[in-house]
PDB file of N, CA and C in Angstrom:
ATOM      1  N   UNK A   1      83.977  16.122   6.716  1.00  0.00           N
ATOM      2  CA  UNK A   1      84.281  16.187   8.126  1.00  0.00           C
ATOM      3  C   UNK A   1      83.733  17.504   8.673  1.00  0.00           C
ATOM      4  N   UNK A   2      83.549  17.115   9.865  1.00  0.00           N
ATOM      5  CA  UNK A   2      82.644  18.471  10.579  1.00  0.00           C
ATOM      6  C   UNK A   2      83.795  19.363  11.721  1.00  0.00           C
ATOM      7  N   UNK A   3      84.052  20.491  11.756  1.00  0.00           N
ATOM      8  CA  UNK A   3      85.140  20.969  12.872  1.00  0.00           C
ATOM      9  C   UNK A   3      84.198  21.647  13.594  1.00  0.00           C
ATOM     10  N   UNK A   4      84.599  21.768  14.855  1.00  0.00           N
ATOM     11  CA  UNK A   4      83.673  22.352  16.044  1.00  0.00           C
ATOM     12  C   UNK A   4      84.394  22.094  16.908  1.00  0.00           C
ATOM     13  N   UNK A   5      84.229  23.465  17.552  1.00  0.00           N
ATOM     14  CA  UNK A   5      85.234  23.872  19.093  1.00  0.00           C
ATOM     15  C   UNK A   5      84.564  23.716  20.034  1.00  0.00           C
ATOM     16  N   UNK A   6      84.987  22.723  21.340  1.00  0.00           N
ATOM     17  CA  UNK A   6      84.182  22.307  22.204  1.00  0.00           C
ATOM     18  C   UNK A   6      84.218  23.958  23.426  1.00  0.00           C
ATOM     19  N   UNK A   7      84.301  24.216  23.147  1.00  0.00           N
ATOM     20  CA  UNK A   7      84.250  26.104  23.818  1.00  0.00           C
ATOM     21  C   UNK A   7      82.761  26.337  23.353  1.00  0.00           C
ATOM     22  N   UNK A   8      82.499  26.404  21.702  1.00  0.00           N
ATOM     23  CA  UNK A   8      80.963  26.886  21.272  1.00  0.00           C
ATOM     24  C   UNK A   8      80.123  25.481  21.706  1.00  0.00           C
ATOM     25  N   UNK A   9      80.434  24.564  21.461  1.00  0.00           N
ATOM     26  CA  UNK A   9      79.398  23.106  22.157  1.00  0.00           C
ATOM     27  C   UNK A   9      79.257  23.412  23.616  1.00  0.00           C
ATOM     28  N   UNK A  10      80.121  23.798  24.360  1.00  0.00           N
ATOM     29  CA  UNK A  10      79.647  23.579  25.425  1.00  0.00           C
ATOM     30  C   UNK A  10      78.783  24.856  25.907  1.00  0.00           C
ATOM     31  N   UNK A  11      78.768  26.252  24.986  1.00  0.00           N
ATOM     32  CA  UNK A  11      78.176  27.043  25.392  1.00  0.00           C
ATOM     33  C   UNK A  11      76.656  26.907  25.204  1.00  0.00           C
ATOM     34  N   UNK A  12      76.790  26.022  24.017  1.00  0.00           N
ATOM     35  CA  UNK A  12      75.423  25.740  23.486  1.00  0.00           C
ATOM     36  C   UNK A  12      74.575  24.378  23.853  1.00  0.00           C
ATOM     37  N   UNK A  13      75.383  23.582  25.120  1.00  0.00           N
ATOM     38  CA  UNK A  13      74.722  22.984  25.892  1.00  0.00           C
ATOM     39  C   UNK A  13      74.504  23.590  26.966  1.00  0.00           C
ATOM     40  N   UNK A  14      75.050  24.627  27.732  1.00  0.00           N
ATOM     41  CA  UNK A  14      74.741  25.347  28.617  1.00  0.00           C
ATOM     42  C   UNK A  14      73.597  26.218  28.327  1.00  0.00           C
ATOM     43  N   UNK A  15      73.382  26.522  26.882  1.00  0.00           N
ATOM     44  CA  UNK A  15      72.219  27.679  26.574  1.00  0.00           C
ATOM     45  C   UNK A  15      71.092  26.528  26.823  1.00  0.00           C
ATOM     46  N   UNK A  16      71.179  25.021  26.182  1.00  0.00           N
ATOM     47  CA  UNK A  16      70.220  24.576  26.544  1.00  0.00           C
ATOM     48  C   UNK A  16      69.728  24.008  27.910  1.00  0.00           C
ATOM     49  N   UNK A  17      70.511  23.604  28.724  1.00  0.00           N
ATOM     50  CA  UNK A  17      69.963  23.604  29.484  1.00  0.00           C
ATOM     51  C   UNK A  17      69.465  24.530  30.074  1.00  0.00           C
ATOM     52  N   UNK A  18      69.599  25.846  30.465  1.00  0.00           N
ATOM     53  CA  UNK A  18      69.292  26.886  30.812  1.00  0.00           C
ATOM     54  C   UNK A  18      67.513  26.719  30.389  1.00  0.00           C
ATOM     55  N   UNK A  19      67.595  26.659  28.808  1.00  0.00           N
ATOM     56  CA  UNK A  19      66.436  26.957  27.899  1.00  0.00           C
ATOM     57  C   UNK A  19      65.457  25.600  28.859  1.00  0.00           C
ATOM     58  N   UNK A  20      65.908  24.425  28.941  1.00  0.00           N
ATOM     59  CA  UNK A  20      65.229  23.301  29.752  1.00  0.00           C
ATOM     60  C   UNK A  20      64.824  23.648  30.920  1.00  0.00           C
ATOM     61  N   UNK A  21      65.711  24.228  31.829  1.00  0.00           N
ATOM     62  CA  UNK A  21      64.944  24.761  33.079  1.00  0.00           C
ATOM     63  C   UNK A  21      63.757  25.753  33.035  1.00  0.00           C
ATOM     64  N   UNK A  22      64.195  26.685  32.113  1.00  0.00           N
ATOM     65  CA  UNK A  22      62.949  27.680  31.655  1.00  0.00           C
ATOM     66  C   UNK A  22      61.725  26.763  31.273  1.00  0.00           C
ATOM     67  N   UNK A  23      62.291  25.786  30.475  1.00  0.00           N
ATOM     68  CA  UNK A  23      60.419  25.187  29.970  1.00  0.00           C
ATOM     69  C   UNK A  23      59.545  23.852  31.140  1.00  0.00           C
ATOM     70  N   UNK A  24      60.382  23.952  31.942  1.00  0.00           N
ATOM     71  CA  UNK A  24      59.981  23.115  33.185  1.00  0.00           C
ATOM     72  C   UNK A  24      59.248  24.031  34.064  1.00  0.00           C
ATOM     73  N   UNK A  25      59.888  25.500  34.233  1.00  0.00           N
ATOM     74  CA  UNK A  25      59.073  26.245  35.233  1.00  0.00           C
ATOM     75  C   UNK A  25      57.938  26.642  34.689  1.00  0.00           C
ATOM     76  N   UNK A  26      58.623  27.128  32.881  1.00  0.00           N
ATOM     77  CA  UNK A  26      57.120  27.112  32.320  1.00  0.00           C
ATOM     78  C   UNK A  26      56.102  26.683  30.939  1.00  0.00           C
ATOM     79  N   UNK A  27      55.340  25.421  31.332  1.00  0.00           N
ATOM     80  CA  UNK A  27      55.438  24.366  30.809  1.00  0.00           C
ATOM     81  C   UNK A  27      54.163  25.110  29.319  1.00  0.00           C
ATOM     82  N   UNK A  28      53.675  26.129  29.495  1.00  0.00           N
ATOM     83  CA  UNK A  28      52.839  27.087  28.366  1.00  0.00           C
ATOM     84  C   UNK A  28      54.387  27.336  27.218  1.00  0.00           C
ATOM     85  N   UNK A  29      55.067  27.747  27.927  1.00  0.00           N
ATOM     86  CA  UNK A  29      56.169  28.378  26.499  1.00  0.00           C
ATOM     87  C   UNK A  29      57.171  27.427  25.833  1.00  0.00           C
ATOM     88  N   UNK A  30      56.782  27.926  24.485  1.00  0.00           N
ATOM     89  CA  UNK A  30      57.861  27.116  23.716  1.00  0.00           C
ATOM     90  C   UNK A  30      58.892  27.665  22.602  1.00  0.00           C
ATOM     91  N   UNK A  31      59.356  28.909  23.071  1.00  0.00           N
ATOM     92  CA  UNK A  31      60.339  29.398  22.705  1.00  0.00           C
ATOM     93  C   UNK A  31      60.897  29.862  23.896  1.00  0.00           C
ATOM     94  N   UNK A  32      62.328  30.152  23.679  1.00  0.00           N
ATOM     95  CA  UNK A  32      63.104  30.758  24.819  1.00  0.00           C
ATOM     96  C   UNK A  32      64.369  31.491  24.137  1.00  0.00           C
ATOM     97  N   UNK A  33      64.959  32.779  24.761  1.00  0.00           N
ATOM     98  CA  UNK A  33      65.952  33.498  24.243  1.00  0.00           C
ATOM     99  C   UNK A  33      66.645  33.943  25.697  1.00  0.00           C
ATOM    100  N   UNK A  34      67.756  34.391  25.319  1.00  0.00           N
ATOM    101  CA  UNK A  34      68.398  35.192  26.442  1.00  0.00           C
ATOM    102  C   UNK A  34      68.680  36.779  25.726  1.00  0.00           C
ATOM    103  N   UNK A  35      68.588  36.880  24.541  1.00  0.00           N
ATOM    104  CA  UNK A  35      68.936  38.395  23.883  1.00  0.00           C
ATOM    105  C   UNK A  35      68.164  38.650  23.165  1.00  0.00           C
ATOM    106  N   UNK A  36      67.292  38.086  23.100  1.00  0.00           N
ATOM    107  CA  UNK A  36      66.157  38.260  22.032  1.00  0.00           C
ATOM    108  C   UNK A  36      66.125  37.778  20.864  1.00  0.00           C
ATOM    109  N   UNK A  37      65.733  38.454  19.723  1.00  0.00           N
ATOM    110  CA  UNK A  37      66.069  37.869  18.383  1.00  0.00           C
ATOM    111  C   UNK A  37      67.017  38.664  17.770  1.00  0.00           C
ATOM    112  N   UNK A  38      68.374  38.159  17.855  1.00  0.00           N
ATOM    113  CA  UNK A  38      69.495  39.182  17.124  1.00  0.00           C
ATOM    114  C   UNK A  38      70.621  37.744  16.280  1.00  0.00           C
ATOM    115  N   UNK A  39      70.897  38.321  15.169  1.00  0.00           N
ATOM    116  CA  UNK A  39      72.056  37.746  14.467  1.00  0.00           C
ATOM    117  C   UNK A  39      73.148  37.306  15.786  1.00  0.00           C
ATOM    118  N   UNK A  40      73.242  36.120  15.717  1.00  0.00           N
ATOM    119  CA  UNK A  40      73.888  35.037  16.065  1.00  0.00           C
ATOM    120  C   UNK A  40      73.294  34.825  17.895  1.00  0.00           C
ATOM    121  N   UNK A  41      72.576  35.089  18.217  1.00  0.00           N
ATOM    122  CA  UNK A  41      71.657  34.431  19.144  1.00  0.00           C
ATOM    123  C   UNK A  41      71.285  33.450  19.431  1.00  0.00           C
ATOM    124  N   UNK A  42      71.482  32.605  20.262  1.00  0.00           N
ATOM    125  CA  UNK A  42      70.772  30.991  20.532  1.00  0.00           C
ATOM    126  C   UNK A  42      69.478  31.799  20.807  1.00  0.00           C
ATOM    127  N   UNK A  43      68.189  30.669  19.835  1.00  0.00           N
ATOM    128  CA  UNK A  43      67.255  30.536  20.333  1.00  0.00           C
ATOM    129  C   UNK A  43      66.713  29.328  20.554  1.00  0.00           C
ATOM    130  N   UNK A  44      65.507  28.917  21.666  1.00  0.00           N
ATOM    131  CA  UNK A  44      65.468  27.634  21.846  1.00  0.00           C
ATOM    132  C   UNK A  44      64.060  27.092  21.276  1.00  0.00           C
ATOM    133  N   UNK A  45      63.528  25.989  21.313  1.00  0.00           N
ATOM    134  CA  UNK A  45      62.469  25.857  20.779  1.00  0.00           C
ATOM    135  C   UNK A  45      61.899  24.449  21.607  1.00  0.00           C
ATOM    136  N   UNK A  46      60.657  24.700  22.510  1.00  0.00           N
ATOM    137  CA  UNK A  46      60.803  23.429  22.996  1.00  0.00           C
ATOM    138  C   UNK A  46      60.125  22.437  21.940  1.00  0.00           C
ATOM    139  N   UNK A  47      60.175  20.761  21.965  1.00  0.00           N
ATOM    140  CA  UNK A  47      59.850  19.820  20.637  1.00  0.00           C
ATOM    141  C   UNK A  47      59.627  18.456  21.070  1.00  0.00           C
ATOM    142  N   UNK A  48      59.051  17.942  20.391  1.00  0.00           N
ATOM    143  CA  UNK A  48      59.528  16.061  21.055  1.00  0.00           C
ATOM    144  C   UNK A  48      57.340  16.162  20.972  1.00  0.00           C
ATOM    145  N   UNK A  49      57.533  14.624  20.961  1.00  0.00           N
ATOM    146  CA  UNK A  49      56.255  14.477  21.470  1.00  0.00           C
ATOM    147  C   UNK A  49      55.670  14.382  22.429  1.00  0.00           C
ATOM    148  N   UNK A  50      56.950  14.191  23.386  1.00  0.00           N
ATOM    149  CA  UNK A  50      56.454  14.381  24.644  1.00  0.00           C
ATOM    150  C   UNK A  50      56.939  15.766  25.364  1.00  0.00           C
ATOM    151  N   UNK A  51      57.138  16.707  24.549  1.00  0.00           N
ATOM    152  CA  UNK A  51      57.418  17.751  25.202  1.00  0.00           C
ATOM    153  C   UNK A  51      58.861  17.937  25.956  1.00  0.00           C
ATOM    154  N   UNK A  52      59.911  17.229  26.035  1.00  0.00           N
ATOM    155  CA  UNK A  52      60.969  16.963  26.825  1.00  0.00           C
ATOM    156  C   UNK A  52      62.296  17.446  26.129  1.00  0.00           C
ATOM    157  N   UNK A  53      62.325  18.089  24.685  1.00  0.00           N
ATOM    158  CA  UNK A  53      63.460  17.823  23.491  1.00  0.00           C
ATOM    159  C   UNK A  53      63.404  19.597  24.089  1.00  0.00           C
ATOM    160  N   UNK A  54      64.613  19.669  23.826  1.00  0.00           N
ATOM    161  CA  UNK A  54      65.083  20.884  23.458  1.00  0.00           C
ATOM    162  C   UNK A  54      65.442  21.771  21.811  1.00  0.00           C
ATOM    163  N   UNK A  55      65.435  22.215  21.011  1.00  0.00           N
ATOM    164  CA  UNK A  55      66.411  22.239  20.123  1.00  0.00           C
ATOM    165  C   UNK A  55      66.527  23.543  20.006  1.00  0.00           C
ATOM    166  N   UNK A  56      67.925  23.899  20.043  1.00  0.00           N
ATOM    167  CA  UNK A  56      69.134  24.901  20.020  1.00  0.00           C
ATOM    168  C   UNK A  56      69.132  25.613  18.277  1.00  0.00           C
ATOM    169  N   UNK A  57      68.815  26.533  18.200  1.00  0.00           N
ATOM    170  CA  UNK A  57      68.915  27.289  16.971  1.00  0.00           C
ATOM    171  C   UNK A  57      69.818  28.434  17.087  1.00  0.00           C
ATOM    172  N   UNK A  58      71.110  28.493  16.470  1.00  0.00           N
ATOM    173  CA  UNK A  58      72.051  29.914  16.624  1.00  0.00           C
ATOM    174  C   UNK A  58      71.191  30.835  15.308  1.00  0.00           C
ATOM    175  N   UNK A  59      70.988  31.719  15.876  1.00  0.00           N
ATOM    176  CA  UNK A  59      70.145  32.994  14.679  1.00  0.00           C
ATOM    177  C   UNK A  59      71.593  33.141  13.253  1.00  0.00           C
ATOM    178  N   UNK A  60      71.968  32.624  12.610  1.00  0.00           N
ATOM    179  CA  UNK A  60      72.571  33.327  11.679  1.00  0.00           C
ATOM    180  C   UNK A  60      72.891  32.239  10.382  1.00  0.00           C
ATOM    181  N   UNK A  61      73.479  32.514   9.388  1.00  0.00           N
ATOM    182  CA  UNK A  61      73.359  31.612   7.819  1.00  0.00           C
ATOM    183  C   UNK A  61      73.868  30.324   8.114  1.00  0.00           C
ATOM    184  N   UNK A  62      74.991  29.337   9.180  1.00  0.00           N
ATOM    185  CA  UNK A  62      75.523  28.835   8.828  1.00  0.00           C
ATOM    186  C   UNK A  62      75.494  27.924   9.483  1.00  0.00           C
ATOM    187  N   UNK A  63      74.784  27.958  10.604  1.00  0.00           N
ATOM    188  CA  UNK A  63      74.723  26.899  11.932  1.00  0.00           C
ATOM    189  C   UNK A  63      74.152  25.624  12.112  1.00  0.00           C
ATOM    190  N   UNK A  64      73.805  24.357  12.325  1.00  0.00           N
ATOM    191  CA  UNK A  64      72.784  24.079  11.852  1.00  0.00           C
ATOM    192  C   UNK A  64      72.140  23.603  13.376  1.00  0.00           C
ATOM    193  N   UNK A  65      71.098  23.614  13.227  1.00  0.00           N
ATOM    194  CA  UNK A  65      69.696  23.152  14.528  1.00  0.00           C
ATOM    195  C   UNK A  65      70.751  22.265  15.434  1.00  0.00           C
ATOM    196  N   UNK A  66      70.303  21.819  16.839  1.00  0.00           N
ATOM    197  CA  UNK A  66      71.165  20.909  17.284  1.00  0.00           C
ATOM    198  C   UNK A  66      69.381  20.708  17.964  1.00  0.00           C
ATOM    199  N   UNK A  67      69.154  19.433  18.569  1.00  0.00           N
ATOM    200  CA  UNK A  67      68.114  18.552  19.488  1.00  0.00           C
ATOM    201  C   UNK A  67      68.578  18.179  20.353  1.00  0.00           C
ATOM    202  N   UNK A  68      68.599  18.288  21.618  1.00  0.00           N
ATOM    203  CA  UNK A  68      68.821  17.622  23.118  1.00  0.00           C
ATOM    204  C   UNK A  68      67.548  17.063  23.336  1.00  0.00           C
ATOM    205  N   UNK A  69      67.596  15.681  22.783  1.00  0.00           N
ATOM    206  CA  UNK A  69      66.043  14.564  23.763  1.00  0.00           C
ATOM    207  C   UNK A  69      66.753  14.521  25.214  1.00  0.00           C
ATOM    208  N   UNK A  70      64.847  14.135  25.776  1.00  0.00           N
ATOM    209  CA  UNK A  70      64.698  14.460  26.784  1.00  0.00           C
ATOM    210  C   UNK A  70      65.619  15.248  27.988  1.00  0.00           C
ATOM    211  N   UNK A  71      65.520  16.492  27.706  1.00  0.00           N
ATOM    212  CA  UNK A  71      66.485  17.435  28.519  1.00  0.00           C
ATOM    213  C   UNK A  71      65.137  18.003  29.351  1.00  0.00           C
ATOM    214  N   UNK A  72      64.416  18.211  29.359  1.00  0.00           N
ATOM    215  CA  UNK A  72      63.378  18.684  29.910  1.00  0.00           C
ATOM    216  C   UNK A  72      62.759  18.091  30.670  1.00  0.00           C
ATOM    217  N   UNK A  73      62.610  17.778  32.393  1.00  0.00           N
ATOM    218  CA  UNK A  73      61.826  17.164  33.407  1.00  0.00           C
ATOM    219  C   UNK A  73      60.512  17.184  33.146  1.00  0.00           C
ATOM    220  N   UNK A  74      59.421  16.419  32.406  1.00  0.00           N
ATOM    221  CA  UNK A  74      58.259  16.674  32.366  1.00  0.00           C
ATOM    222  C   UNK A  74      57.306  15.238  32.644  1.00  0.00           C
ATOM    223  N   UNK A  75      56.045  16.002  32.588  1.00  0.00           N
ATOM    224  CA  UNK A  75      55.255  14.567  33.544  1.00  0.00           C
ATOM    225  C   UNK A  75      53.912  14.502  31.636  1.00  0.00           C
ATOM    226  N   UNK A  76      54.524  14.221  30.949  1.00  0.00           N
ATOM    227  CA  UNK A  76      54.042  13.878  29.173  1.00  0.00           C
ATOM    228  C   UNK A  76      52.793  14.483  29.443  1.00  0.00           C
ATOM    229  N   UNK A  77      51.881  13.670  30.027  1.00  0.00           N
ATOM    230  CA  UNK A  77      50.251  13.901  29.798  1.00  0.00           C
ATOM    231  C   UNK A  77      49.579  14.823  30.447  1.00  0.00           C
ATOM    232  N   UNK A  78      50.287  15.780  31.743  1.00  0.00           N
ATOM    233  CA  UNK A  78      49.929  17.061  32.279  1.00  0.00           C
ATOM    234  C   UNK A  78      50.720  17.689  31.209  1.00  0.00           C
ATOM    235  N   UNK A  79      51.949  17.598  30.726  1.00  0.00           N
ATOM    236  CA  UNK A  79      52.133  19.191  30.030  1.00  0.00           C
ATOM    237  C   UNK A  79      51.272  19.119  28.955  1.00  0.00           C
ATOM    238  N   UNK A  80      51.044  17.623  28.043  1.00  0.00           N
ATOM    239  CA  UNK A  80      50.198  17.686  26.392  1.00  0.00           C
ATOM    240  C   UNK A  80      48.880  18.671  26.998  1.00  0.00           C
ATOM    241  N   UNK A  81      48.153  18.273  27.978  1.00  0.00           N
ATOM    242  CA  UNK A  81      46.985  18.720  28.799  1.00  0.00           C
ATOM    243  C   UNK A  81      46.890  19.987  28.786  1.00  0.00           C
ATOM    244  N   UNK A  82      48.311  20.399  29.768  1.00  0.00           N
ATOM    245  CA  UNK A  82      47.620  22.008  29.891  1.00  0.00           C
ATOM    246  C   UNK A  82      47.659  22.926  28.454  1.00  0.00           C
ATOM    247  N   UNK A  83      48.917  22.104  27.516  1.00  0.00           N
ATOM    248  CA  UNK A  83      48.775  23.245  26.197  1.00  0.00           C
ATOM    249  C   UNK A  83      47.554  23.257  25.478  1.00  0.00           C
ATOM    250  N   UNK A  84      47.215  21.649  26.060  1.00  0.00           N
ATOM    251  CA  UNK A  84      45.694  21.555  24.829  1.00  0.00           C
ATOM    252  C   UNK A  84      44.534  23.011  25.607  1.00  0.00           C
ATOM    253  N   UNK A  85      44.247  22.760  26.974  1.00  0.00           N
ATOM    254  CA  UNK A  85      43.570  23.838  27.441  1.00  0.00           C
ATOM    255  C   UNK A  85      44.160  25.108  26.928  1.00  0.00           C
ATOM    256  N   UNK A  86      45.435  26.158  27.008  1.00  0.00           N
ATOM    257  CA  UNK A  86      45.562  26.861  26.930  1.00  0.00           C
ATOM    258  C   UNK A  86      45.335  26.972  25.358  1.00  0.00           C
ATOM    259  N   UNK A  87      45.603  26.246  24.060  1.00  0.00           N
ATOM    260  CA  UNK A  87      45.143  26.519  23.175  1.00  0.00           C
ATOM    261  C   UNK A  87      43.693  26.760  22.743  1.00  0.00           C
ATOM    262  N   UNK A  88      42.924  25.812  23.480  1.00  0.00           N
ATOM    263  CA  UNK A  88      41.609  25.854  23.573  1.00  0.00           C
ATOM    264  C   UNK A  88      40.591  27.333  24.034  1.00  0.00           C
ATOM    265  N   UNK A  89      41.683  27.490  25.468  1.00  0.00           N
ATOM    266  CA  UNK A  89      41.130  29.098  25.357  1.00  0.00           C
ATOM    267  C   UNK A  89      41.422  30.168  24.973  1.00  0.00           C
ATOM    268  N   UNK A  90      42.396  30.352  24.315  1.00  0.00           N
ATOM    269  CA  UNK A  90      42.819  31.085  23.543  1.00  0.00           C
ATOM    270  C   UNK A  90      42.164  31.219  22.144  1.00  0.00           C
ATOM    271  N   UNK A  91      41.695  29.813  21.697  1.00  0.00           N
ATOM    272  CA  UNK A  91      40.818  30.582  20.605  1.00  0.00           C
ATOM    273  C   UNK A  91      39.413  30.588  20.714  1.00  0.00           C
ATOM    274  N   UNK A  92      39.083  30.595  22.314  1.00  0.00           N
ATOM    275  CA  UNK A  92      37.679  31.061  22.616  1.00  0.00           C
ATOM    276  C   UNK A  92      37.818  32.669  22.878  1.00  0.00           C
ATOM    277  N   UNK A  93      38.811  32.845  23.021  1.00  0.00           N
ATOM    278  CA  UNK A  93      39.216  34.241  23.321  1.00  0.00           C
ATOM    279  C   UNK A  93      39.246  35.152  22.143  1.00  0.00           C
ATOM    280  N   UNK A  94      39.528  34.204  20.984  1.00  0.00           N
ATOM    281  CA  UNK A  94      39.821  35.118  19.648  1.00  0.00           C
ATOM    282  C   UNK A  94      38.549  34.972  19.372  1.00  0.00           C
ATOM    283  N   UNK A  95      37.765  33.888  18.980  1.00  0.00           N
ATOM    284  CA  UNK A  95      36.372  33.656  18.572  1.00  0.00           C
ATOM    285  C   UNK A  95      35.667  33.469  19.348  1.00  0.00           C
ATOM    286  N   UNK A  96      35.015  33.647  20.619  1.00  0.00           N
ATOM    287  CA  UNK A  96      33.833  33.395  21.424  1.00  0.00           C
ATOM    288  C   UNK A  96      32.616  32.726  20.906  1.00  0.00           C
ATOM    289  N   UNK A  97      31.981  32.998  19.991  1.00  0.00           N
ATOM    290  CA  UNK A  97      31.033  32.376  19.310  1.00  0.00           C
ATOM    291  C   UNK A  97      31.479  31.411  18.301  1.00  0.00           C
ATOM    292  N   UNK A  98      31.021  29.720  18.563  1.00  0.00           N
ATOM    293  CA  UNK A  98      31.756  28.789  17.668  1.00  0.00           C
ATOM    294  C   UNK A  98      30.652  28.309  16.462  1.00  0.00           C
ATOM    295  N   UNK A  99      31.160  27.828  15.866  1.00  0.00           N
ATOM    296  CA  UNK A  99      31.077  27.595  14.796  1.00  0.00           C
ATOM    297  C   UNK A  99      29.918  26.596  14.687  1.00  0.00           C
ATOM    298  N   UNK A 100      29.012  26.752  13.818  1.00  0.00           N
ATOM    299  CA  UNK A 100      28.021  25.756  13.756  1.00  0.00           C
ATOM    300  C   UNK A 100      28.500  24.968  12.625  1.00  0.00           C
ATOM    301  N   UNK A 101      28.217  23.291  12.417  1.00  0.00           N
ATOM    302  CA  UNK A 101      28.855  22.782  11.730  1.00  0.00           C
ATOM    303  C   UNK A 101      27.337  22.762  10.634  1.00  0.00           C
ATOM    304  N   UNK A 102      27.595  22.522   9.676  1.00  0.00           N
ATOM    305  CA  UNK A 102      26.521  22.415   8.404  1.00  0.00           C
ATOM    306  C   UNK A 102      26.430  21.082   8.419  1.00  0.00           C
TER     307      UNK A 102
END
């Protein structure tokens, strides 16, 4: 049996949504914190294939992951889009000159 105080659940649906509004305004990031990285910290992680999942990570030994599907307002094939661009230039940025294939 699992015990859990709906006091820490509900804080940790409130962290996520919070974390959901953040990845709607900004659809490049896929981590989110409110304290940074410290022992017992929610951190968030955005996930899903369509980009829409939340999942809730408390920083410390004992917690385990929680997933909120689709918590995140998103339009699938503009957000897959812009990460593919922003990954794309980003490693024109690291490597400018590409690779000739043999």
């Amino acid at each position: 049996m699992k015990q859990f105080y709906m006091t820490e659940e509900m804080q940790k649906l409130k962290f996520a949504e919070l974390a959901a509004r953040h990845f709607a305004a900004n659809p490049l990031d896929l981590t989110f914190t409110e304290k940074g990285i410290l022992q017992g910290a929610y951190m968030a992680l955005r996930w899903g294939l369509g980009n829409n999942c939340v999942v809730v990570v408390k920083l410390d030994d004992y917690e385990d992951p929680v997933n909120y599907c689709d918590l995140i307002p998103t339009d699938r094939a503009h957000i897959t889009g812009e990460i593919y661009k922003a990954a794309k230039a980003r490693l024109k940025e690291l490597d400018p000159q590409p690779k000739k294939d043999f």
